[in-house]
Protein backbone atom coordinates (compact mmCIF):
# COMPACT_ATOMS: atom_id res chain seq x y z
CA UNK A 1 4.12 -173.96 168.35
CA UNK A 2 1.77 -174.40 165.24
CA UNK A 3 -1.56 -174.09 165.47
CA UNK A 4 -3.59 -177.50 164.60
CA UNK A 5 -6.62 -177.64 163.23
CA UNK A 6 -9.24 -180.33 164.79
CA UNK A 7 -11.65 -181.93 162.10
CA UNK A 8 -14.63 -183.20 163.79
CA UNK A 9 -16.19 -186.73 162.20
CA UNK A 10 -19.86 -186.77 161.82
CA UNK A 11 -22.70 -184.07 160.82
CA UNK A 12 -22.98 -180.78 162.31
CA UNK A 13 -26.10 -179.11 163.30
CA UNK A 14 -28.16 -177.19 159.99
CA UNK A 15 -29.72 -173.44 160.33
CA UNK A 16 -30.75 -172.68 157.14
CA UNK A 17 -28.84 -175.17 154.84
CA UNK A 18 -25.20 -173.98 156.87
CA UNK A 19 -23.35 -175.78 159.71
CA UNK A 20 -24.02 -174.10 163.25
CA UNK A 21 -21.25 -175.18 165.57
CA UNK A 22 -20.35 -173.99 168.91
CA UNK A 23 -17.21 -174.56 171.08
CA UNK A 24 -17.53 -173.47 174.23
CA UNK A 25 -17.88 -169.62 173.68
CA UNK A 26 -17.47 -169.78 170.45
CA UNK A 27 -20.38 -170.11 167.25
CA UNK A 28 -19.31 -170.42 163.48
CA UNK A 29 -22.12 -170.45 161.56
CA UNK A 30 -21.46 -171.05 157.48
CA UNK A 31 -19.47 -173.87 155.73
CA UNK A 32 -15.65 -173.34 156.38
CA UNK A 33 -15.20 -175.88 152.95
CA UNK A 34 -17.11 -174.05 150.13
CA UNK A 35 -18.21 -170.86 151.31
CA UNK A 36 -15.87 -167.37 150.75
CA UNK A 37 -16.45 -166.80 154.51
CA UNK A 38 -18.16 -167.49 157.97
CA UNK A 39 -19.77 -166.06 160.62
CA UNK A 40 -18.24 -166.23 163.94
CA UNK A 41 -19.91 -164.90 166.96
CA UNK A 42 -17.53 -164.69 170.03
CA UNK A 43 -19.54 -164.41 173.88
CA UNK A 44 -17.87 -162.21 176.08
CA UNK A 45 -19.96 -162.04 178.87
CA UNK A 46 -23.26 -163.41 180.79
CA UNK A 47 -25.89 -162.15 182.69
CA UNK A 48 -28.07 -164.61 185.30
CA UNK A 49 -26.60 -166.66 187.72
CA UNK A 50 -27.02 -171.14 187.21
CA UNK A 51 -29.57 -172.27 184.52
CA UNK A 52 -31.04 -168.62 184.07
CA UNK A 53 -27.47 -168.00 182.69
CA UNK A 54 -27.65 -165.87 179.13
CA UNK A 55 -25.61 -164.44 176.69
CA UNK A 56 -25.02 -160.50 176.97
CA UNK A 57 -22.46 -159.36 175.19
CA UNK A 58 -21.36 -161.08 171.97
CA UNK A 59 -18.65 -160.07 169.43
CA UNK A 60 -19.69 -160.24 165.74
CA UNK A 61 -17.12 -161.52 163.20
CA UNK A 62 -17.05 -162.03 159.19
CA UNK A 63 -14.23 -164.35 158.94
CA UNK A 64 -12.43 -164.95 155.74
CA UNK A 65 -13.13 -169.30 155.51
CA UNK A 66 -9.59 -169.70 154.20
CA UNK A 67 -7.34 -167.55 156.60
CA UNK A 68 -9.39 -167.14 159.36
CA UNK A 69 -6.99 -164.76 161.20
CA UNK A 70 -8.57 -162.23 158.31
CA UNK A 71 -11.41 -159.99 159.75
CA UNK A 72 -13.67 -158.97 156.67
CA UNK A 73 -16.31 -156.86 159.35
CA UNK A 74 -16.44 -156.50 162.93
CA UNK A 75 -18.86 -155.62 165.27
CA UNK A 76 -21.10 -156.48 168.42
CA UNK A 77 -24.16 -156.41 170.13
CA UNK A 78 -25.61 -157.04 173.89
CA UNK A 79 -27.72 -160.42 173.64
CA UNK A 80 -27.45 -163.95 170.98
CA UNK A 81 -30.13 -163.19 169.33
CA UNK A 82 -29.64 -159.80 168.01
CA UNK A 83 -25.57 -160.68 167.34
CA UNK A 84 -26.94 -163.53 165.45
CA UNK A 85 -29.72 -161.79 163.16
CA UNK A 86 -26.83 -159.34 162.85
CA UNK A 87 -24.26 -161.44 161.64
CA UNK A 88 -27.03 -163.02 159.63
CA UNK A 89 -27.43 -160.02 157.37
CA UNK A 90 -23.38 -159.86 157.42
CA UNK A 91 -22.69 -162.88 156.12
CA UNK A 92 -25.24 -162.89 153.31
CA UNK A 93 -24.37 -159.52 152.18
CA UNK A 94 -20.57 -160.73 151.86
CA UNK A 95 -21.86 -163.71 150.03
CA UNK A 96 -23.93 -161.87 147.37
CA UNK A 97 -20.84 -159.74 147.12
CA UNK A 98 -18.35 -162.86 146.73
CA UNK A 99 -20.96 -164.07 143.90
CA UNK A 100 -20.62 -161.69 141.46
C-alpha cells in the first residue's frame, strides 16, 4: 500500500523562524517546503509515571526534506532537551553546508 502524505491546514508552531511539529512521538523541526533538510527527533522511551512523565531517550535524525526515507546523520541522546540542542547544531551545520 502507498504511503500518503497528510497536509495539515493552518500555521504550525515557530522556534526560531522554523515550524516545530509533533505527532505523537514524533518532532520535525525545519520547513519540509524550502529547506534542504529537517530535523526529526524520534522518543523512544519515558521516565516518571502520570503528569511527571518525561522524555529519556530520544533518537536524533537529519532527514533529507525531499526523500525523507534518506538519513543525512544519526544519533541520540537521554533527555529532549539535550537531543534537541543537539539536533540544533545538526541541522544548521547541514544548512550552512547546503548553502554554499
Amino acid at each position: 500500500m502507498a504511503e500518503t502524505r497528510k497536509k495539515v491546514e493552518g500555521e504550525y508552531l515557530q522556534y526560531q523562524g522554523k515550524p516545530l511539529v509533533r505527532e505523537d512521538n514524533t518532532i520535525i523541526y525545519g520547513d519540509l517546503n524550502n529547506d534542504p533538510c529537517v530535523l526529526a527527533l524520534e522518543i523512544m522511551s519515558y521516565v516518571g509515571e502520570g503528569d511527571n512523565k518525561v522524555p529519556d531517550k530520544v533518537l536524533i535524525q537529519i532527514l533529507d526534506a525531499k526523500d525523507p526515507n534518506k538519513i543525512i546523520k544519526q544519533g541520540d541522546k537521554n533527555g529532549l532537551h539535550d537531543a534537541f540542542t543537539l539536533g540544533t547544531t545538526w541541522l544548521d551545520l547541514e544548512l550552512k553546508k547546503n548553502a554554499q
